[in-house]
C-alpha atoms as a PDB file:
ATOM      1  CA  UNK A   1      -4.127 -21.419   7.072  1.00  0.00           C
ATOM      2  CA  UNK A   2      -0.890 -21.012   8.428  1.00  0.00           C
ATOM      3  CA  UNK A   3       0.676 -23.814   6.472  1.00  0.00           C
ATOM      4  CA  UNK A   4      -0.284 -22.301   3.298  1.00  0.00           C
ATOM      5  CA  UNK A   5       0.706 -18.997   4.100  1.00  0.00           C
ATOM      6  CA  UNK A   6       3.977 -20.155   5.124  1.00  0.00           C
ATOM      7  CA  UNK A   7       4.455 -21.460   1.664  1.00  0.00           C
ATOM      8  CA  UNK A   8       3.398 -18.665  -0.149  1.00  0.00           C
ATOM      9  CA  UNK A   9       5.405 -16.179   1.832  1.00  0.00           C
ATOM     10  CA  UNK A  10       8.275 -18.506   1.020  1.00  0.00           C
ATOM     11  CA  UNK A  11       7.594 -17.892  -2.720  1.00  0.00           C
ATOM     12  CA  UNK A  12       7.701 -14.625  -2.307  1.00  0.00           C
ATOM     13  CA  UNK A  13      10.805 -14.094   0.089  1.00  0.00           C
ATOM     14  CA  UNK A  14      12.323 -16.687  -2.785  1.00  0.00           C
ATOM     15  CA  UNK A  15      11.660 -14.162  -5.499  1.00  0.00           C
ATOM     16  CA  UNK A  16      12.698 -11.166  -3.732  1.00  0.00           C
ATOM     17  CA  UNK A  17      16.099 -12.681  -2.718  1.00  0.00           C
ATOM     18  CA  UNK A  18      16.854 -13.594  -6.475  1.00  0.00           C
ATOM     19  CA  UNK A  19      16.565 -10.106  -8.153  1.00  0.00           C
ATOM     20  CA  UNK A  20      19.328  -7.757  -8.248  1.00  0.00           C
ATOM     21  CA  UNK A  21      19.642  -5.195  -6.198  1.00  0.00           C
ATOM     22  CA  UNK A  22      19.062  -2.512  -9.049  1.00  0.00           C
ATOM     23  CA  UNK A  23      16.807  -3.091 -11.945  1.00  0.00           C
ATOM     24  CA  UNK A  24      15.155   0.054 -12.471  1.00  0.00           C
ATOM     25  CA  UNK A  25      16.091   3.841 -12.305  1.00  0.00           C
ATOM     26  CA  UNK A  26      12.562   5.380 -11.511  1.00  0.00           C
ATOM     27  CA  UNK A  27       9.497   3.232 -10.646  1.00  0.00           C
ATOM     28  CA  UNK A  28       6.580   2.922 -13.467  1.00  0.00           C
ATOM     29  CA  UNK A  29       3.780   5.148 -12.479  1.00  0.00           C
ATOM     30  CA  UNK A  30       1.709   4.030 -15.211  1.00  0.00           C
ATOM     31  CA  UNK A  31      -1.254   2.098 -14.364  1.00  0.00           C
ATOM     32  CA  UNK A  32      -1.017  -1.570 -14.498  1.00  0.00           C
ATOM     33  CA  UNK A  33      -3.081  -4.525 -14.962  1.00  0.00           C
ATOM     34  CA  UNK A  34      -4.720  -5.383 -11.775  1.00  0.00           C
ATOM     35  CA  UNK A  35      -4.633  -2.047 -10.197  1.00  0.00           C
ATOM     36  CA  UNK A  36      -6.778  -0.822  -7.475  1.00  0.00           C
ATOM     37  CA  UNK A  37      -7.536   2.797  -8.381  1.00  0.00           C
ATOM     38  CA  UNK A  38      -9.991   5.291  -7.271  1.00  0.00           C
ATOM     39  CA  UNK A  39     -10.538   8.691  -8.785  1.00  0.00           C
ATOM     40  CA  UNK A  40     -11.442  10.772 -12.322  1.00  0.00           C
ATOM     41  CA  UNK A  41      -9.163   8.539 -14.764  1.00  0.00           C
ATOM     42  CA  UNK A  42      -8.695  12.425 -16.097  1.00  0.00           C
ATOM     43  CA  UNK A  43      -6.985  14.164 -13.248  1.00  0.00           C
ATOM     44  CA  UNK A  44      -3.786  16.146 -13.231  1.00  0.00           C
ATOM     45  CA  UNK A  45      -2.184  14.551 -11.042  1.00  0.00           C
ATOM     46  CA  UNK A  46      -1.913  10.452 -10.270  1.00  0.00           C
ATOM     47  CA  UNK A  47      -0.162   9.097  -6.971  1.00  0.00           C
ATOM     48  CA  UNK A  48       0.727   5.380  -6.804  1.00  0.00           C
ATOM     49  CA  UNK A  49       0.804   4.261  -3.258  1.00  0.00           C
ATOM     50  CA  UNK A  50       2.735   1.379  -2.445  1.00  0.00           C
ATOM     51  CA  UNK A  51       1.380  -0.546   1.236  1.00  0.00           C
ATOM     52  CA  UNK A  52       1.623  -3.627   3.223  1.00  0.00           C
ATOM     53  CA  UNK A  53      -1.179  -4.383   5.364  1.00  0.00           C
ATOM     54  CA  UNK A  54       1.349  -5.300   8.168  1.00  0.00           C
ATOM     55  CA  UNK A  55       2.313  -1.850   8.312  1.00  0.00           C
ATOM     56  CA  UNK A  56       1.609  -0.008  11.461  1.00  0.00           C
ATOM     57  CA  UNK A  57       2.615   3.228   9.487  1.00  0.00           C
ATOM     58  CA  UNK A  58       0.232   2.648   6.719  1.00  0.00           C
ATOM     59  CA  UNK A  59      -2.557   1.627   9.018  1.00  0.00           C
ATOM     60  CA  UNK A  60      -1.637   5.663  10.683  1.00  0.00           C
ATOM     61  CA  UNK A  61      -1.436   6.691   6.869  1.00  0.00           C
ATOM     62  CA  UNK A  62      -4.763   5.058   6.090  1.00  0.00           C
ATOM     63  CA  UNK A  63      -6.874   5.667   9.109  1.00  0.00           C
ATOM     64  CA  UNK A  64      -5.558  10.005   9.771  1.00  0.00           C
ATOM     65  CA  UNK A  65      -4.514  10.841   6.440  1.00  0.00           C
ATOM     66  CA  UNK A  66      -6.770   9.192   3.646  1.00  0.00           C
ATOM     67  CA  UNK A  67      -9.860  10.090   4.469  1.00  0.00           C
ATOM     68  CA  UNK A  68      -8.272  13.919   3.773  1.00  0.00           C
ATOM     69  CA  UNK A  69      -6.699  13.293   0.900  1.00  0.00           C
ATOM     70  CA  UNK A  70      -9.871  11.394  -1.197  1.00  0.00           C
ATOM     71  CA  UNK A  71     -12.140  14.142   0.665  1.00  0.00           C
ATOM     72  CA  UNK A  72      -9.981  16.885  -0.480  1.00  0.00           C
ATOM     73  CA  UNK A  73      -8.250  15.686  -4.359  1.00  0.00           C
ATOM     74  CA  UNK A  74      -9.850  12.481  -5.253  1.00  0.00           C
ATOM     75  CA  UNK A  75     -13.647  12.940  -4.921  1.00  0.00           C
ATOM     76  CA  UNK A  76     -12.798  16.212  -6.603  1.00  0.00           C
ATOM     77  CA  UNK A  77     -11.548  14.777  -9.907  1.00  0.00           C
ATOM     78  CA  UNK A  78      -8.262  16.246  -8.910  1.00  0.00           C
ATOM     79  CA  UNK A  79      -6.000  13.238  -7.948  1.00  0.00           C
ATOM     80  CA  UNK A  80      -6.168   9.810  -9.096  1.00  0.00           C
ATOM     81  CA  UNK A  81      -5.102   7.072  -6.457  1.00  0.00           C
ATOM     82  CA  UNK A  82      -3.544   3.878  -7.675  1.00  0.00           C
ATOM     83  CA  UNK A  83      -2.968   1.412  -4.681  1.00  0.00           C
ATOM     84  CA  UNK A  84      -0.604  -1.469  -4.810  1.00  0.00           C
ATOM     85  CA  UNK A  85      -0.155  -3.673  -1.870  1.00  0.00           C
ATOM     86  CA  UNK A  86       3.125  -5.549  -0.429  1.00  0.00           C
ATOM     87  CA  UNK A  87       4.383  -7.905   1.780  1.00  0.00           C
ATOM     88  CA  UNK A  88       6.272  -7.136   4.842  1.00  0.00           C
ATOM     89  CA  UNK A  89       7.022  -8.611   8.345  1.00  0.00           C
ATOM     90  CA  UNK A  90       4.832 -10.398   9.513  1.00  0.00           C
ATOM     91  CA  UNK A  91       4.337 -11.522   6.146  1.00  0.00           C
ATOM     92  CA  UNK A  92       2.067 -14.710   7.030  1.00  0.00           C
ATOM     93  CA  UNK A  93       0.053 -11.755   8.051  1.00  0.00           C
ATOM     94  CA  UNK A  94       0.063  -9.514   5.507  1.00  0.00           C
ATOM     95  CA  UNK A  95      -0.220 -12.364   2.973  1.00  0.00           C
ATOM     96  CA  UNK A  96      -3.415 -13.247   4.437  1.00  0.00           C
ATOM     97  CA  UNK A  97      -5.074  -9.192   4.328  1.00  0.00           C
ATOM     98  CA  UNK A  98      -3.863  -9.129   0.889  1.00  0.00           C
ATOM     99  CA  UNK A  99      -6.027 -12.230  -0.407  1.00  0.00           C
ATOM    100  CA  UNK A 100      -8.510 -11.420   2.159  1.00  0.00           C
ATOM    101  CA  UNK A 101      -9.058  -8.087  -0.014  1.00  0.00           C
ATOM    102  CA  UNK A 102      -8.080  -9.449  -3.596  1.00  0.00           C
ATOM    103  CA  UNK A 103     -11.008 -11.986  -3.198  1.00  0.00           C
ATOM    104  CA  UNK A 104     -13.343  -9.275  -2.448  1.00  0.00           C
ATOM    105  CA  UNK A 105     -15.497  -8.009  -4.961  1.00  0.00           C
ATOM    106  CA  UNK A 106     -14.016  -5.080  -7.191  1.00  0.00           C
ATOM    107  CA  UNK A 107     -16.374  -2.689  -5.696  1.00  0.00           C
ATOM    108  CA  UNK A 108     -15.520  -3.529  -2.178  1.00  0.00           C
ATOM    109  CA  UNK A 109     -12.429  -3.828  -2.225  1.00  0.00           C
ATOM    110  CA  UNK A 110     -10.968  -0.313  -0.616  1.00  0.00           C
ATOM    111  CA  UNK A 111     -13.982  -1.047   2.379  1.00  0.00           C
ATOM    112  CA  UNK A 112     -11.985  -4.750   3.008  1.00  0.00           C
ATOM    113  CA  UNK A 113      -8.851  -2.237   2.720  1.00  0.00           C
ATOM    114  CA  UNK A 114     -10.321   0.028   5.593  1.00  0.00           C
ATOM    115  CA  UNK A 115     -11.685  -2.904   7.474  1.00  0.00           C
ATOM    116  CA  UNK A 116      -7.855  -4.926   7.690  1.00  0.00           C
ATOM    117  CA  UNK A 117      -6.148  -1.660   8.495  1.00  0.00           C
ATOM    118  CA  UNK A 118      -8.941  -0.180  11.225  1.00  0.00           C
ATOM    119  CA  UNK A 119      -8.430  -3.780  12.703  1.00  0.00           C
ATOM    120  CA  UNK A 120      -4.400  -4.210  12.097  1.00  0.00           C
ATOM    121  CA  UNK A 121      -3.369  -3.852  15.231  1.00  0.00           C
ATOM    122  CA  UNK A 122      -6.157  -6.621  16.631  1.00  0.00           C
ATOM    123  CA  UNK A 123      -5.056  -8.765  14.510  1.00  0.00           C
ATOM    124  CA  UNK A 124      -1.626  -8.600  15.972  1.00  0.00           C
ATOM    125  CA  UNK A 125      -2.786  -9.063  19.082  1.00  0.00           C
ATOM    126  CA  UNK A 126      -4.476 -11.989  18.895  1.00  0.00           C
ATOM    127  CA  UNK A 127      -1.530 -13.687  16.917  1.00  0.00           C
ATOM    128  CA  UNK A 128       0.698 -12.455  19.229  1.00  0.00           C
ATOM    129  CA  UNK A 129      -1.988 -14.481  21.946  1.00  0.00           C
ATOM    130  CA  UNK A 130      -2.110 -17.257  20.151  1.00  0.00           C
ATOM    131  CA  UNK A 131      -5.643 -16.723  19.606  1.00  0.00           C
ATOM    132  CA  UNK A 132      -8.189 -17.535  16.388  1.00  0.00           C
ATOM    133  CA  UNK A 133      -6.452 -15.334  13.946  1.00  0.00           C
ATOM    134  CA  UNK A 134      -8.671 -16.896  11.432  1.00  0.00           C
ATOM    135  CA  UNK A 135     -11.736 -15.992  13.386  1.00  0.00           C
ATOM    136  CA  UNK A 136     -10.478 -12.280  12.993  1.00  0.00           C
ATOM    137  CA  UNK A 137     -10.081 -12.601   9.349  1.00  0.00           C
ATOM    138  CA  UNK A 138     -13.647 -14.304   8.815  1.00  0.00           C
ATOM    139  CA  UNK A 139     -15.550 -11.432  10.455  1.00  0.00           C
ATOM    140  CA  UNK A 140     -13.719  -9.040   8.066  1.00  0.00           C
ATOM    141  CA  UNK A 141     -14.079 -11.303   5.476  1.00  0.00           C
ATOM    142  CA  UNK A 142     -17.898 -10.918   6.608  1.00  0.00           C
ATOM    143  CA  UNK A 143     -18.314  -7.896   6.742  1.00  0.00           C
ATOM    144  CA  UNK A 144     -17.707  -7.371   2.689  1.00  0.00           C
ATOM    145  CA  UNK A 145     -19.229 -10.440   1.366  1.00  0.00           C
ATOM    146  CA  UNK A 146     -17.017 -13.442   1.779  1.00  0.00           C
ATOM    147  CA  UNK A 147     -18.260 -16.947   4.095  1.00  0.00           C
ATOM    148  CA  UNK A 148     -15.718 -18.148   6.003  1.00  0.00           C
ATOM    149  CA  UNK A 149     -15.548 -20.836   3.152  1.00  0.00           C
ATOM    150  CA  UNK A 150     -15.024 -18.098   0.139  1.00  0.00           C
ATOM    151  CA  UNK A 151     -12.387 -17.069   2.647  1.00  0.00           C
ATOM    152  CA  UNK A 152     -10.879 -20.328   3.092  1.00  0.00           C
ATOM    153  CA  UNK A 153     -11.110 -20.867  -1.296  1.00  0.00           C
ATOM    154  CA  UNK A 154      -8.715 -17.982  -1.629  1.00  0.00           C
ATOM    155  CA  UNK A 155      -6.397 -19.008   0.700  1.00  0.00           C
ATOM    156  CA  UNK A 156      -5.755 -22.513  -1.051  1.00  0.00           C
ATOM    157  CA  UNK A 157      -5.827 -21.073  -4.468  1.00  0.00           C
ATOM    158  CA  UNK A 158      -2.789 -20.934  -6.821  1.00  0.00           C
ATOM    159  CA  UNK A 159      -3.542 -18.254  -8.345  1.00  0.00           C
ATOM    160  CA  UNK A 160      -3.255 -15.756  -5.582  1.00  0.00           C
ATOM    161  CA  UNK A 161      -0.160 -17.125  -4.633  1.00  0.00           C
ATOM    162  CA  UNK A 162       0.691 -15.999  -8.169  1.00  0.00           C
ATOM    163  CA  UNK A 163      -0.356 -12.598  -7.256  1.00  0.00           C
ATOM    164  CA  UNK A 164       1.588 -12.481  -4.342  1.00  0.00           C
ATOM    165  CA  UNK A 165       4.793 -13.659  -5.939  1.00  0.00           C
ATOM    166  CA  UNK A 166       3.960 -10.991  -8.960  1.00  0.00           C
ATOM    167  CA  UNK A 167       3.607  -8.256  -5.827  1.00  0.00           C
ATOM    168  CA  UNK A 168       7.246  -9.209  -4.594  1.00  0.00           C
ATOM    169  CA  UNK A 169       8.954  -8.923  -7.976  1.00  0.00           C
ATOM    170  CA  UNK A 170       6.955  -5.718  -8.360  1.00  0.00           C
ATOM    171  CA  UNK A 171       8.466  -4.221  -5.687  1.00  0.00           C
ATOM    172  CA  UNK A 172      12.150  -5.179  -6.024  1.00  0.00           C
ATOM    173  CA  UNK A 173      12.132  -4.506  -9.406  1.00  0.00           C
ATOM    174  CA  UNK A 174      10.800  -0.754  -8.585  1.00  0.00           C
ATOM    175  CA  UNK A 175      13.294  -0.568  -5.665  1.00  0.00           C
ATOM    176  CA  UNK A 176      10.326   0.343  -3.247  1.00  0.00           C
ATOM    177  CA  UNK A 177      12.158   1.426   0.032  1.00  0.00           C
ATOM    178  CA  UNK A 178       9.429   0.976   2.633  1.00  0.00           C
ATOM    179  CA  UNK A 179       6.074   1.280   3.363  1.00  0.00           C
ATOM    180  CA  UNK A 180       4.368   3.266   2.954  1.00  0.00           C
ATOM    181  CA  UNK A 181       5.679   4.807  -0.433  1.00  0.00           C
ATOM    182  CA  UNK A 182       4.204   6.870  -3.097  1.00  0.00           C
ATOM    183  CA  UNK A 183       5.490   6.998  -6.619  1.00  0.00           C
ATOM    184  CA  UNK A 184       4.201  10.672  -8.018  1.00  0.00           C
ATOM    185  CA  UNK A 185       6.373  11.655 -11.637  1.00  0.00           C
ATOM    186  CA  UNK A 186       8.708   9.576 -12.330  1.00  0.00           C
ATOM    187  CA  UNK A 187       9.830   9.203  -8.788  1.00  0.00           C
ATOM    188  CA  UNK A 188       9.280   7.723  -5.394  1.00  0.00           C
ATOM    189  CA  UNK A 189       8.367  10.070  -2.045  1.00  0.00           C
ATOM    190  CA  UNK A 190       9.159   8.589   1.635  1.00  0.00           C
ATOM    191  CA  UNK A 191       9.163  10.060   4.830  1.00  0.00           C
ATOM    192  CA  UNK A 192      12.517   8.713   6.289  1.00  0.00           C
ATOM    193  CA  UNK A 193      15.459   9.782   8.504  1.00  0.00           C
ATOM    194  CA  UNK A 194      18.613  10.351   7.321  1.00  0.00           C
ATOM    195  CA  UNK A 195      21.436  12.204   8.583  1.00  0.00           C
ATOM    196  CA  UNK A 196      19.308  15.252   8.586  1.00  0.00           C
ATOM    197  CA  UNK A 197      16.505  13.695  10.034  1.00  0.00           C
ATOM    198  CA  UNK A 198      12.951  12.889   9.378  1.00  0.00           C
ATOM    199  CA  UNK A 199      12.276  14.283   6.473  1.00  0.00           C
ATOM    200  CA  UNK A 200      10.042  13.202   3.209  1.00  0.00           C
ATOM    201  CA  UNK A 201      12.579  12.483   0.294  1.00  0.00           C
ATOM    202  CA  UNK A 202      11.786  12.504  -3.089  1.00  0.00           C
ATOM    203  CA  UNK A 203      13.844  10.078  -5.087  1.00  0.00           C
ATOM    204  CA  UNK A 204      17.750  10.866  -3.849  1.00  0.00           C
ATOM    205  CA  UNK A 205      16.715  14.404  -2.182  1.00  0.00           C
ATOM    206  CA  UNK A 206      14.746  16.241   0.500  1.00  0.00           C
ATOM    207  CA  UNK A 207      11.592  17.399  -0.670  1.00  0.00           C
ATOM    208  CA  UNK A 208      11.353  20.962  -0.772  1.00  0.00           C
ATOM    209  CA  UNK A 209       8.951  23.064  -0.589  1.00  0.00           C
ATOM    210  CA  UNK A 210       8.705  27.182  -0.583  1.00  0.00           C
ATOM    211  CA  UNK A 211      12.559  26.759   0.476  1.00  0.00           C
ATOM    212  CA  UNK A 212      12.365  24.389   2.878  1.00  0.00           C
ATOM    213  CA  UNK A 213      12.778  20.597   3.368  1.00  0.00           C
ATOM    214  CA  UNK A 214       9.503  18.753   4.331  1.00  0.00           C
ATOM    215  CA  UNK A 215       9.229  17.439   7.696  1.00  0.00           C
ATOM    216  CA  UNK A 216       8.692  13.411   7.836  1.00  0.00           C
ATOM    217  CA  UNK A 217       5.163  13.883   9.568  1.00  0.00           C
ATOM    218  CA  UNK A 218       2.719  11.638   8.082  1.00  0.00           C
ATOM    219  CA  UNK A 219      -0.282  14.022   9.527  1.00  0.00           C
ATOM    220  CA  UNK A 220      -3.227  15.435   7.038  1.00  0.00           C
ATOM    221  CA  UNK A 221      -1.724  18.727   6.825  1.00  0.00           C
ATOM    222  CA  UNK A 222       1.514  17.826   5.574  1.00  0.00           C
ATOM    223  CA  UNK A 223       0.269  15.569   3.405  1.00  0.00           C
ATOM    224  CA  UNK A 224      -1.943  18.158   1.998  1.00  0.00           C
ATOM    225  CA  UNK A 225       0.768  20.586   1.228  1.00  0.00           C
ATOM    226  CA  UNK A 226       2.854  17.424  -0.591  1.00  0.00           C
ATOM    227  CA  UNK A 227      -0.641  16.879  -2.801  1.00  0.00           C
ATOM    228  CA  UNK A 228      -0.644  20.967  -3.887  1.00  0.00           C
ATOM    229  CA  UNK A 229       3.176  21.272  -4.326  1.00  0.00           C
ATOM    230  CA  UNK A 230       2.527  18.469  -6.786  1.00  0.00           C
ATOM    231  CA  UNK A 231      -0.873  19.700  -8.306  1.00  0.00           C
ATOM    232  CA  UNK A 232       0.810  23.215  -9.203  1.00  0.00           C
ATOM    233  CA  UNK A 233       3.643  21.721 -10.690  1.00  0.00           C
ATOM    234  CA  UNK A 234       1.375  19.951 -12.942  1.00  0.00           C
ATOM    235  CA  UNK A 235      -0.065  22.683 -13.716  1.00  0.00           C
ATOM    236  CA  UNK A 236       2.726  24.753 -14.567  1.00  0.00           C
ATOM    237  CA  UNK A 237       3.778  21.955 -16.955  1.00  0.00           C
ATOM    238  CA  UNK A 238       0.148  22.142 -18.656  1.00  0.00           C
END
């Protein structure tokens, strides 16, 4: 396992270092080919979340704030949720939850999602240990329909290796800043600090709202008042 994923996180570090800097104003927010996407393919408003499942921050994101946001917008036919997964450090790791969920059945594949970020920080752990990191990824695997030799399949084949390259570019070429990132219009929003400190930007600028610049807490209620601002705006455009 670890050979391979060395040599696909190679690819991918490869392609990343090769791109310019700047190849794209705005991110596409249009769906794509291969998305993962929940949610009324009619709703006003479409988010584009960009992840790695290496991310302590996204693992926060996805365990306190998700559950709010498809509760609240995207059971309700009001948002539709596109997400697109990325490598970051450790990437051996995050290589390996990304094909872990890719080879997971269409219909299961936001439960694998869950399942790798609920169980993130074990993961860690155990690599950090030196322990059976494989083991760790087999009872996930498990646990939405994969044998430890499905598992195993995925690992060694090409063509996700492909798809992990394709990730890489994806994300240079859109200029994604971290993780995690959501592309709503025709721009990107981040919680970040900067010299005014944490704040969430949108594109080059604070995000403001009713006057005032958003804090850069990544809690349900903020998150909820980023989703409205954004609904009403659509609407007013409507």
């Amino acid at each position: 396992m670890i050979r391979t994923l060395t040599r696909i996180a190679a690819g991918a570090a490869l392609i990343l270092s090769a791109l310019p800097a700047a190849l794209a104003q705005h991110p596409a927010q249009a769906e794509q080919p291969g998305d993962h996407v929940v949610g009324d393919a009619d709703a006003p408003l479409l988010i584009v979340e960009y992840a790695s499942f290496a991310c302590p921050h996204c693992a926060h994101f996805q365990e306190e704030v998700w559950p709010m946001v498809k509760e609240e917008f995207v059971d309700t036919g009001r948002v539709r949720w596109v997400f697109r997964p990325i490598l970051t450090n450790p990437v051996q790791l995050a290589a390996a939850s990304t094909i872990l969920a890719e080879c997971a059945a269409e219909d299961r594949y936001f439960e694998a999602a869950d399942l790798l970020f609920e169980r993130q920080e074990d993961i860690f752990n155990t690599a950090r240990a030196g322990g059976d990191v494989l083991g760790e990824y087999n009872d996930i695997a498990g646990e939405v329909g994969l044998t430890p030799e499905e598992f195993s399949a995925c690992l060694q084949d090409p063509e996700m290796n492909e798809a992990l390259n394709a990730m890489a570019q994806q994300a240079a070429e859109y200029e994604v800043p971290g993780t995690p990132s959501f592309v709503i219009g025709d721009e990107m929003l981040i919680a970040t600090t900067r010299a005014q400190g944490p704040h969430f930007y949108y594109g080059e600028e604070p995000l403001i709202i009713n006057g005032e610049r958003v804090p850069g807490e990544m809690t349900g209620d903020s998150f909820r008042r980023i989703v409205l601002h954004f609904l009403n705006e659509s609407d007013s455009d409507q």
